[in-house]
N, C-alpha and C. Protein backbone atom coordinates (compact mmCIF):
# COMPACT_ATOMS: atom_id res chain seq x y z
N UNK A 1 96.25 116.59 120.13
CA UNK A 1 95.62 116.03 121.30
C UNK A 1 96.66 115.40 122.23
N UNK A 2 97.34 114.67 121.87
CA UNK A 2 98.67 113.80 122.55
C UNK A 2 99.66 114.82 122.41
N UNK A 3 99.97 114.69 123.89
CA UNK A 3 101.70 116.20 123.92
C UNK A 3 102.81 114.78 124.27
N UNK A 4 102.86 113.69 123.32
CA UNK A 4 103.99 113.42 123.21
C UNK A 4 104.62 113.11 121.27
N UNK A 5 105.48 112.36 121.56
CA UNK A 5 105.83 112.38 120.02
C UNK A 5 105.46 111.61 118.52
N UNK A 6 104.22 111.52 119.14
CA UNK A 6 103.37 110.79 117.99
C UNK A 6 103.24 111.87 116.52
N UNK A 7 103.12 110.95 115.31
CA UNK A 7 103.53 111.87 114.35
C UNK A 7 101.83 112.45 113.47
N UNK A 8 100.87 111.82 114.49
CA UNK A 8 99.07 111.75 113.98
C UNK A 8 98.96 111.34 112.18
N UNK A 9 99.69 110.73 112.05
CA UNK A 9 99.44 110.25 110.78
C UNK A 9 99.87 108.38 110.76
N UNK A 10 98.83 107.72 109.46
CA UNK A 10 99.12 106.44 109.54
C UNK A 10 98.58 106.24 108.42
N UNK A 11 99.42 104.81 107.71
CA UNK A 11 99.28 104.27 106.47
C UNK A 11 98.37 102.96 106.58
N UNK A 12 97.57 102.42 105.66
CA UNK A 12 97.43 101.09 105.99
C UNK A 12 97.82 100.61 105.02
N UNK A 13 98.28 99.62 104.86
CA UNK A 13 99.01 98.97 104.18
C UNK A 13 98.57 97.35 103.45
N UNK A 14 98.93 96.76 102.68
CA UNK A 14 98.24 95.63 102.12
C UNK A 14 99.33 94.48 103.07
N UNK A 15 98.78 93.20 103.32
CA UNK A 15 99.72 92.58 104.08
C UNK A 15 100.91 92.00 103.91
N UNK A 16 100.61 91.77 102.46
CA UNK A 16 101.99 91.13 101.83
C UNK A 16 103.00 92.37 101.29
N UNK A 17 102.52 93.69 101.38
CA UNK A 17 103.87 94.66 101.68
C UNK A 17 104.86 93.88 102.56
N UNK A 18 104.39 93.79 103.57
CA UNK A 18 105.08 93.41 105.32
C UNK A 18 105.26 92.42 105.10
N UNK A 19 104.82 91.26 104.72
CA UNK A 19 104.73 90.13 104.54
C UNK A 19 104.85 88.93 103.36
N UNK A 20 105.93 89.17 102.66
CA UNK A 20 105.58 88.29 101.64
C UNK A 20 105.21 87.03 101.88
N UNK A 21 105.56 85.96 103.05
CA UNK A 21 105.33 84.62 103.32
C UNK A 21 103.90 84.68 103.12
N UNK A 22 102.85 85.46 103.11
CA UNK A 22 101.55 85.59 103.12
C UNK A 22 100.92 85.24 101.94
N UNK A 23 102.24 85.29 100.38
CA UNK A 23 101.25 85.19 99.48
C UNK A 23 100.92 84.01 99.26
N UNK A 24 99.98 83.76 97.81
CA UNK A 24 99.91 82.32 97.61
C UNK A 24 100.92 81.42 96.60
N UNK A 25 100.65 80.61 96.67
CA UNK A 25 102.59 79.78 95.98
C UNK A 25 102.60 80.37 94.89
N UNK A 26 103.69 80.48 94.90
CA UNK A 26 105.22 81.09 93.79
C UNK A 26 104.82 82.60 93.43
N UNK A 27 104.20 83.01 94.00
CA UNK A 27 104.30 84.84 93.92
C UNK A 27 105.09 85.19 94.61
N UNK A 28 105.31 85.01 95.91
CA UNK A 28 106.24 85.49 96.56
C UNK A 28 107.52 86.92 95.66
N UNK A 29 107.15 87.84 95.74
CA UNK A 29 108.42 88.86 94.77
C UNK A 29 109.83 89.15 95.76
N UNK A 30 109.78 89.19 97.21
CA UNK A 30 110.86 89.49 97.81
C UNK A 30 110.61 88.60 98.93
N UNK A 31 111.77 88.27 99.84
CA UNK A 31 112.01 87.04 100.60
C UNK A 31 110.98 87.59 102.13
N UNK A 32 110.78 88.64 102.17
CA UNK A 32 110.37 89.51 103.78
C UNK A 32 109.34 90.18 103.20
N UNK A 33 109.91 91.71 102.77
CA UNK A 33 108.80 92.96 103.22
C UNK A 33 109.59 93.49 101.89
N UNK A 34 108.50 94.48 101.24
CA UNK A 34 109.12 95.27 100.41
C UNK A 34 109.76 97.13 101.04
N UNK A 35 110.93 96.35 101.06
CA UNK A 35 111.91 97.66 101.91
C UNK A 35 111.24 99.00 101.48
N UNK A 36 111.46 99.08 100.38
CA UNK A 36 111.20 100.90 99.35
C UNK A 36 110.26 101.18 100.31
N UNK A 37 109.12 100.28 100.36
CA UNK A 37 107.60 101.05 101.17
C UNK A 37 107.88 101.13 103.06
N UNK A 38 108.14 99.94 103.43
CA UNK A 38 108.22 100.76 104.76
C UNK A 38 109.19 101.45 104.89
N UNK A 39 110.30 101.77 104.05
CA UNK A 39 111.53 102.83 104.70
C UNK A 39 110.83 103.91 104.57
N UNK A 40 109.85 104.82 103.14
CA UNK A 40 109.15 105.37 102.71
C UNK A 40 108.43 106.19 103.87
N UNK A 41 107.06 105.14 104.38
CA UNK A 41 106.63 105.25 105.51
C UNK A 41 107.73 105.54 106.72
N UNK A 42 108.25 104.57 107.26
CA UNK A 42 109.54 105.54 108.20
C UNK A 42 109.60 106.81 108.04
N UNK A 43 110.57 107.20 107.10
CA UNK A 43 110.88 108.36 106.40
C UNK A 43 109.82 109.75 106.52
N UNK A 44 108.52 108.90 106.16
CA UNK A 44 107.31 109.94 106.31
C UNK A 44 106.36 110.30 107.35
N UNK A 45 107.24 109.65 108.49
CA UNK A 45 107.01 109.36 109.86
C UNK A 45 105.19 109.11 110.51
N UNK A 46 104.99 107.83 109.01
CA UNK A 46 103.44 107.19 109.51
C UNK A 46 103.73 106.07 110.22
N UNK A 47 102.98 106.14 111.09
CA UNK A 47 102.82 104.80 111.69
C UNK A 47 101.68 103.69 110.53
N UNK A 48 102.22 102.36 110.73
CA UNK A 48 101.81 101.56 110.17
C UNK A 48 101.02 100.69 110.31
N UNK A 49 99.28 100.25 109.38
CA UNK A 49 98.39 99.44 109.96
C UNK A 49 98.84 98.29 108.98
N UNK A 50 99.16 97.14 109.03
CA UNK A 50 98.84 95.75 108.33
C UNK A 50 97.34 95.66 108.22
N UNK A 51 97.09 95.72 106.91
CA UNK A 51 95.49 95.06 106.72
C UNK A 51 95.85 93.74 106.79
N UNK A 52 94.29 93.16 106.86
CA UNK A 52 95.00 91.44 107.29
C UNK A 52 94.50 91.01 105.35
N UNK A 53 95.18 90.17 105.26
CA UNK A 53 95.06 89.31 103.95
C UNK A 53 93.89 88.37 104.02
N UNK A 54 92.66 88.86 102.89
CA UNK A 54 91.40 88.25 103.39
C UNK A 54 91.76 87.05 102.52
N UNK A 55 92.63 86.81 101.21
CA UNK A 55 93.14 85.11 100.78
C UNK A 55 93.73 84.18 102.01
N UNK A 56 94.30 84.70 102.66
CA UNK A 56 95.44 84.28 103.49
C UNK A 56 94.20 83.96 104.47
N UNK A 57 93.38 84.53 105.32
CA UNK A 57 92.46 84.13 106.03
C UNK A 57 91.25 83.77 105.60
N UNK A 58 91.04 83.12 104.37
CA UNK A 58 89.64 83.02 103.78
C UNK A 58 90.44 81.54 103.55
N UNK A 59 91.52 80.89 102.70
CA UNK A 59 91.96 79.89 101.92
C UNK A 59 93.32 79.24 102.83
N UNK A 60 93.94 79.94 104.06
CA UNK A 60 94.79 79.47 104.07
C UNK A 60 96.12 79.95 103.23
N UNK A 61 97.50 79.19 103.92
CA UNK A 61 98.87 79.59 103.35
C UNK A 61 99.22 78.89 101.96
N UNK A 62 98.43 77.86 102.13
CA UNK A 62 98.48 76.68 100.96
C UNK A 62 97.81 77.04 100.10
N UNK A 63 97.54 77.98 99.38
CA UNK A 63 96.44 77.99 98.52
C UNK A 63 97.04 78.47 97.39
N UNK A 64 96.50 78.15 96.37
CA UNK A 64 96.78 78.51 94.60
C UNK A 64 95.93 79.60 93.95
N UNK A 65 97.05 80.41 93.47
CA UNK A 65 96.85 81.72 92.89
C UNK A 65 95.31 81.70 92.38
N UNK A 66 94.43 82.99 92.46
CA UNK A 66 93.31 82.63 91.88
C UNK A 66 92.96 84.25 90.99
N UNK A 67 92.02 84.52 90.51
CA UNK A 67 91.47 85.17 89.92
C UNK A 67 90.91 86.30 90.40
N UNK A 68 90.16 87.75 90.48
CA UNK A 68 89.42 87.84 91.21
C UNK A 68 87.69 87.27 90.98
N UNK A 69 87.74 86.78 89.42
CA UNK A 69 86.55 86.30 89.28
C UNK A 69 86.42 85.34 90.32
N UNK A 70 87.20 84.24 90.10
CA UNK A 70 87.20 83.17 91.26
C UNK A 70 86.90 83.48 92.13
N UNK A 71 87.28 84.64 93.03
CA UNK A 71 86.96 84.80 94.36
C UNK A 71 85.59 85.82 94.82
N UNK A 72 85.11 85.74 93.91
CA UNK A 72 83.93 86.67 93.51
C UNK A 72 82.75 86.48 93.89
N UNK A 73 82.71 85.27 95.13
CA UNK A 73 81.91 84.84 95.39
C UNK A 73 80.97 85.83 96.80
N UNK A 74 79.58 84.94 97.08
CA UNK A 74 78.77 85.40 97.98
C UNK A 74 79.76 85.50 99.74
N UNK A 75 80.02 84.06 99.58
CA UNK A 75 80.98 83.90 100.86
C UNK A 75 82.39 85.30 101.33
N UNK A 76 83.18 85.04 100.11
CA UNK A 76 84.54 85.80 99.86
C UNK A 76 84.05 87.00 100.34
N UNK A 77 83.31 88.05 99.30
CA UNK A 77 82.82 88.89 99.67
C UNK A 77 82.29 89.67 100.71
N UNK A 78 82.12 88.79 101.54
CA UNK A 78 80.92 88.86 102.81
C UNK A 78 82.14 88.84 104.15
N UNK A 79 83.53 88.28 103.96
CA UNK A 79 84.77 87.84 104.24
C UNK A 79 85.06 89.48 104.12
N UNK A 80 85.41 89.44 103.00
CA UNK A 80 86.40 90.91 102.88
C UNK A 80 84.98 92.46 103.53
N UNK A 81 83.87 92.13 103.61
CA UNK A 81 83.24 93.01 104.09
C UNK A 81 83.38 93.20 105.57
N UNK A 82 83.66 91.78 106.31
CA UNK A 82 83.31 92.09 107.39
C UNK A 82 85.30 92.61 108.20
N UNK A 83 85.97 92.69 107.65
CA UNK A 83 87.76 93.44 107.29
C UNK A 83 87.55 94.43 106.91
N UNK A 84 86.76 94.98 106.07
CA UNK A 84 86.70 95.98 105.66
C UNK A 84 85.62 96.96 107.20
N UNK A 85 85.08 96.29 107.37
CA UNK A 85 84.22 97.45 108.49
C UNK A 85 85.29 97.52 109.97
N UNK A 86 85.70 96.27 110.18
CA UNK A 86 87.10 96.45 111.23
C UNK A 86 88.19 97.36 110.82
N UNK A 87 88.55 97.22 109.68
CA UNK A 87 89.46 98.54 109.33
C UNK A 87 89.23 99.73 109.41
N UNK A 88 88.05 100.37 108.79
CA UNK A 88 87.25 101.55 109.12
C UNK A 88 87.16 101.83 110.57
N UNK A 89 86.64 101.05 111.58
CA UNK A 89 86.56 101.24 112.90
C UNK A 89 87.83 101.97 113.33
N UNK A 90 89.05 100.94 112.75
CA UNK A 90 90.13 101.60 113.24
C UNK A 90 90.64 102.55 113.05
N UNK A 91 90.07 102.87 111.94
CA UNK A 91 90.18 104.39 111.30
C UNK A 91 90.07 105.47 112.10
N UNK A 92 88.69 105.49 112.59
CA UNK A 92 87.39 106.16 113.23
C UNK A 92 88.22 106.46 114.46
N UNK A 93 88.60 105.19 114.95
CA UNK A 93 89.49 105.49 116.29
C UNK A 93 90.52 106.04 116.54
N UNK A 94 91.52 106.25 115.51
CA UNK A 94 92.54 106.83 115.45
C UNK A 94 92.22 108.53 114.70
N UNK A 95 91.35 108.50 113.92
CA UNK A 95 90.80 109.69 113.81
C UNK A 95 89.81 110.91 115.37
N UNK A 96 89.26 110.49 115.94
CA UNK A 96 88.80 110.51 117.28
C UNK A 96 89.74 111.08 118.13
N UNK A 97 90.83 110.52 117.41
CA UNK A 97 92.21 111.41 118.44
C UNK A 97 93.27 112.11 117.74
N UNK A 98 92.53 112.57 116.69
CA UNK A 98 93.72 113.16 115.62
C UNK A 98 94.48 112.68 114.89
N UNK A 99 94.53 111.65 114.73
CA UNK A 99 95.81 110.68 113.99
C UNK A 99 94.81 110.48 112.58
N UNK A 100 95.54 111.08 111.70
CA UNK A 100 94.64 111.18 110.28
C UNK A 100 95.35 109.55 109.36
N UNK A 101 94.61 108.95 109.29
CA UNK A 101 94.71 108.17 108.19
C UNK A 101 94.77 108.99 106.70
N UNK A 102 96.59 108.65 106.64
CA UNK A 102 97.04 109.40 104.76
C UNK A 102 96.68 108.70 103.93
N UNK A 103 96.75 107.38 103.48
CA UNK A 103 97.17 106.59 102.65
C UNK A 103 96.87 104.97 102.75
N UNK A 104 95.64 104.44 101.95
CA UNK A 104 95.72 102.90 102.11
C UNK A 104 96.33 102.21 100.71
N UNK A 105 97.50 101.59 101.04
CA UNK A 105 98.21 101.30 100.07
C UNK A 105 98.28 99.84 99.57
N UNK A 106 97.71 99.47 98.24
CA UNK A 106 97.04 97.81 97.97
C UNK A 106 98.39 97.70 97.39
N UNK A 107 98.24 96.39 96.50
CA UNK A 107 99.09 95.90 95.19
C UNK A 107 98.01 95.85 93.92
N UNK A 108 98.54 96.52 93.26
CA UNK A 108 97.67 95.89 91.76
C UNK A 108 97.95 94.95 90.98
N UNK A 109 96.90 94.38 90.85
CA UNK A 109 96.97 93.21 90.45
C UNK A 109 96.39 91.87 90.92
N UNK A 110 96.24 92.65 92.48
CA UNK A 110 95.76 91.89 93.30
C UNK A 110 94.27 91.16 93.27
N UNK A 111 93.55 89.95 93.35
CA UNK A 111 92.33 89.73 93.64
C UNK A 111 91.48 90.44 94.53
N UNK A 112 92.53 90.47 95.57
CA UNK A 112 91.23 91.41 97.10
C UNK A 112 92.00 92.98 97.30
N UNK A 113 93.42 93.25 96.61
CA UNK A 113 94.20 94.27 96.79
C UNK A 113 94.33 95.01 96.06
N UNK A 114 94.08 94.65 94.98
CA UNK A 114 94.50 95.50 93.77
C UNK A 114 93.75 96.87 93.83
N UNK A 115 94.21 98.11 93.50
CA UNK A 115 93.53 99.38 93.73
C UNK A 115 93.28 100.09 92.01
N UNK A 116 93.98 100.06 91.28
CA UNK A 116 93.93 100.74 89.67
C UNK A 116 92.98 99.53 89.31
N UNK A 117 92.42 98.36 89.37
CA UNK A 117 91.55 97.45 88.78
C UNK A 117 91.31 97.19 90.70
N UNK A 118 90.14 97.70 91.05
CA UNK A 118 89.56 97.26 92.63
C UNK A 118 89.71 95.35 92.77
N UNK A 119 90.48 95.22 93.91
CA UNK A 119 90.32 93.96 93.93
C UNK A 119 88.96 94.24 95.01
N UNK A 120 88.75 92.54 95.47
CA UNK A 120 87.08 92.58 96.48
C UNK A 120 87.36 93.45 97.92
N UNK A 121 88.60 93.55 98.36
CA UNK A 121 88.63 93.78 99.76
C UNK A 121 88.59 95.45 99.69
N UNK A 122 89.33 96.07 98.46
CA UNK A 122 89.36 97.49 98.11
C UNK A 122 88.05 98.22 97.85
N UNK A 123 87.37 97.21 97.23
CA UNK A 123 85.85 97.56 96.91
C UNK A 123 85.28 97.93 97.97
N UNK A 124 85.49 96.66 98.85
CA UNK A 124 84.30 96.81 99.83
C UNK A 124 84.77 97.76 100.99
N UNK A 125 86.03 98.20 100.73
CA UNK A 125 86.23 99.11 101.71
C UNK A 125 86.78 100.56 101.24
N UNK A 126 86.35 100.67 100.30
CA UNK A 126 85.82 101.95 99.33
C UNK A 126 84.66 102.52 99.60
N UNK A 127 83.68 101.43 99.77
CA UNK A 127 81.76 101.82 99.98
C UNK A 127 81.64 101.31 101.54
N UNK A 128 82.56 101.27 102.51
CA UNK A 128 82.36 101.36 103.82
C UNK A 128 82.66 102.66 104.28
N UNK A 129 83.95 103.05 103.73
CA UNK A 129 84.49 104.65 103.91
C UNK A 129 83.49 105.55 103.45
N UNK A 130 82.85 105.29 101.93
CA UNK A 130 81.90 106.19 101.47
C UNK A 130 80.53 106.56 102.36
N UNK A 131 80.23 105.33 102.90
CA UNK A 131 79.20 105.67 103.57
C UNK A 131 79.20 106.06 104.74
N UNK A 132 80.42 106.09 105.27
CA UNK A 132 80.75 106.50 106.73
C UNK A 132 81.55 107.94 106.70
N UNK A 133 81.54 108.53 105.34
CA UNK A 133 81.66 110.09 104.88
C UNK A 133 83.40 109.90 105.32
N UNK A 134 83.71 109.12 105.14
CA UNK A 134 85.83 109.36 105.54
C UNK A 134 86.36 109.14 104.11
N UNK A 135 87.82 109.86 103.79
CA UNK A 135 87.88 110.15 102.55
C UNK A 135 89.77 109.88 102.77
N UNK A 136 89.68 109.17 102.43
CA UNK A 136 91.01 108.33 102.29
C UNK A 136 91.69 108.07 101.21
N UNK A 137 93.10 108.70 100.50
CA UNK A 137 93.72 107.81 99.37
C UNK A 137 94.05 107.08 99.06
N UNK A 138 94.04 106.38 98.00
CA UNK A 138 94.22 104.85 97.64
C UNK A 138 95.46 104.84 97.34
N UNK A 139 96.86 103.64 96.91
CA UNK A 139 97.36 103.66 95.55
C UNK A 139 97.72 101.88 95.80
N UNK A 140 98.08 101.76 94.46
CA UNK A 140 98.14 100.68 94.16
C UNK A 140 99.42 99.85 93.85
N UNK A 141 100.29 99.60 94.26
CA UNK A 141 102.10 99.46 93.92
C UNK A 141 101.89 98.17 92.94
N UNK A 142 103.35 98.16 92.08
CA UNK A 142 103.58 97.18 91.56
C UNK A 142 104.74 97.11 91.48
N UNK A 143 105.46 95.91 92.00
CA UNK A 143 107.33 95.39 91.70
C UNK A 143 107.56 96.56 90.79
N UNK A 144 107.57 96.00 89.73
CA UNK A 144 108.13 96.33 88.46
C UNK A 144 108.32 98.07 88.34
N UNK A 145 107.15 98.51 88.85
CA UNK A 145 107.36 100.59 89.06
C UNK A 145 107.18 101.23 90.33
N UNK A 146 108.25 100.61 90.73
CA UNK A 146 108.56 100.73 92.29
C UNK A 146 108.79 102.25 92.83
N UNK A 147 110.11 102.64 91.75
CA UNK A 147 109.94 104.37 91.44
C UNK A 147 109.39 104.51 91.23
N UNK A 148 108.57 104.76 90.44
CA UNK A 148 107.46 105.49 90.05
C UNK A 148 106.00 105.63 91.14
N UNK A 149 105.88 104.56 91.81
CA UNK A 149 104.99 104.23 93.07
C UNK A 149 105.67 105.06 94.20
N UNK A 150 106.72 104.98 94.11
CA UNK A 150 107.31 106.29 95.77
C UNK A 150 107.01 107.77 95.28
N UNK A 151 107.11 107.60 94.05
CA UNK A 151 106.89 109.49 93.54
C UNK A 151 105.76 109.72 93.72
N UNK A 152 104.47 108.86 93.35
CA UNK A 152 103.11 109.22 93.52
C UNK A 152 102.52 108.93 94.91
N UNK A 153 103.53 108.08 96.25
CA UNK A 153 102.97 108.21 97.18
C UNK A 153 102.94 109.42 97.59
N UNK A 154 104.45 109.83 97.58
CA UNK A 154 104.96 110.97 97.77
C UNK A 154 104.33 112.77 97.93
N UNK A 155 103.38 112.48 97.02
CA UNK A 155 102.22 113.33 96.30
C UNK A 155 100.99 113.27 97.04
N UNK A 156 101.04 111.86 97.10
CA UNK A 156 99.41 111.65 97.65
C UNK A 156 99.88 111.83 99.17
N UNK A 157 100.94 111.69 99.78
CA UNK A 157 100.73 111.90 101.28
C UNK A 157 101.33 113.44 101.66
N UNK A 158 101.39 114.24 100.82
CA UNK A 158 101.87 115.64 101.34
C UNK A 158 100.71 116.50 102.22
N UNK A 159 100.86 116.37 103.20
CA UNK A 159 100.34 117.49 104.28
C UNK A 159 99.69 118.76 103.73
């Protein structure tokens, strides 16, 4: 649709990829952004969405590590639903003009991010996509199998 050099593809991304200052105290794993993933993305010439961090905007910067039981609540939930239907929108919109959403990429482990164990925000924007018939891959990174997480993006975003 666009005759300039857009590459119609885009990742969304969990926020504390981009962002570690985002997490909650003493998680923090790297001082910024985890390099491997956006060079990755670069490399795979997606443009990049920051999901917003529904802890980070539900609790604040100050807040202490929690559970996802903990956050399991009526409120939380209702939080990460209404992120989750803004994300989709943006989907919709960038789809509308060809730009295919490859890849929404959480942390596992996460309360609202985690994708191999659904945290709340993955859930709820699992059964927003479902019902709005869009079919999007997940994955889930962790520090520790960092290789192993570029090989299977790798896979999951091949054209």
């Amino acid at each position: 649709m666009f005759k300039d050099k857009r590459s119609g593809k885009i990742a969304l991304v969990a926020h504390c990829i981009l962002n570690q200052n985002s997490r909650a105290l003493s998680l923090a794993e790297r001082s910024n952004v985890i390099t491997e993933i956006v060079e990755f993305l670069a490399r795979n010439e997606m443009g990049i969405i920051q999901m917003p961090c529904p802890e980070l905007t539900y609790e604040g910067l100050l807040r202490q590590p929690q559970t996802k039981e903990q956050y399991d609540n009526i409120m939380f939930r209702r939080h990460c639903r209404e992120i989750a239907g803004k994300i989709v929108k943006q989907i919709q919109e960038y789809s509308k003009c060809g730009i295919k959403a490859k890849i929404i990429i959480g942390i596992d482990g996460s309360p609202s991010c985690g994708v191999t164990e659904s945290g709340i925000l993955i859930e709820e924007l699992r059964s927003v996509l479902k019902r709005r018939k869009i079919a999007v891959s997940f994955h889930g990174i962790r520090y520790e199998r960092l290789s192993e997480d570029l090989i299977e993006l790798e896979k999951l975003t091949r054209d």
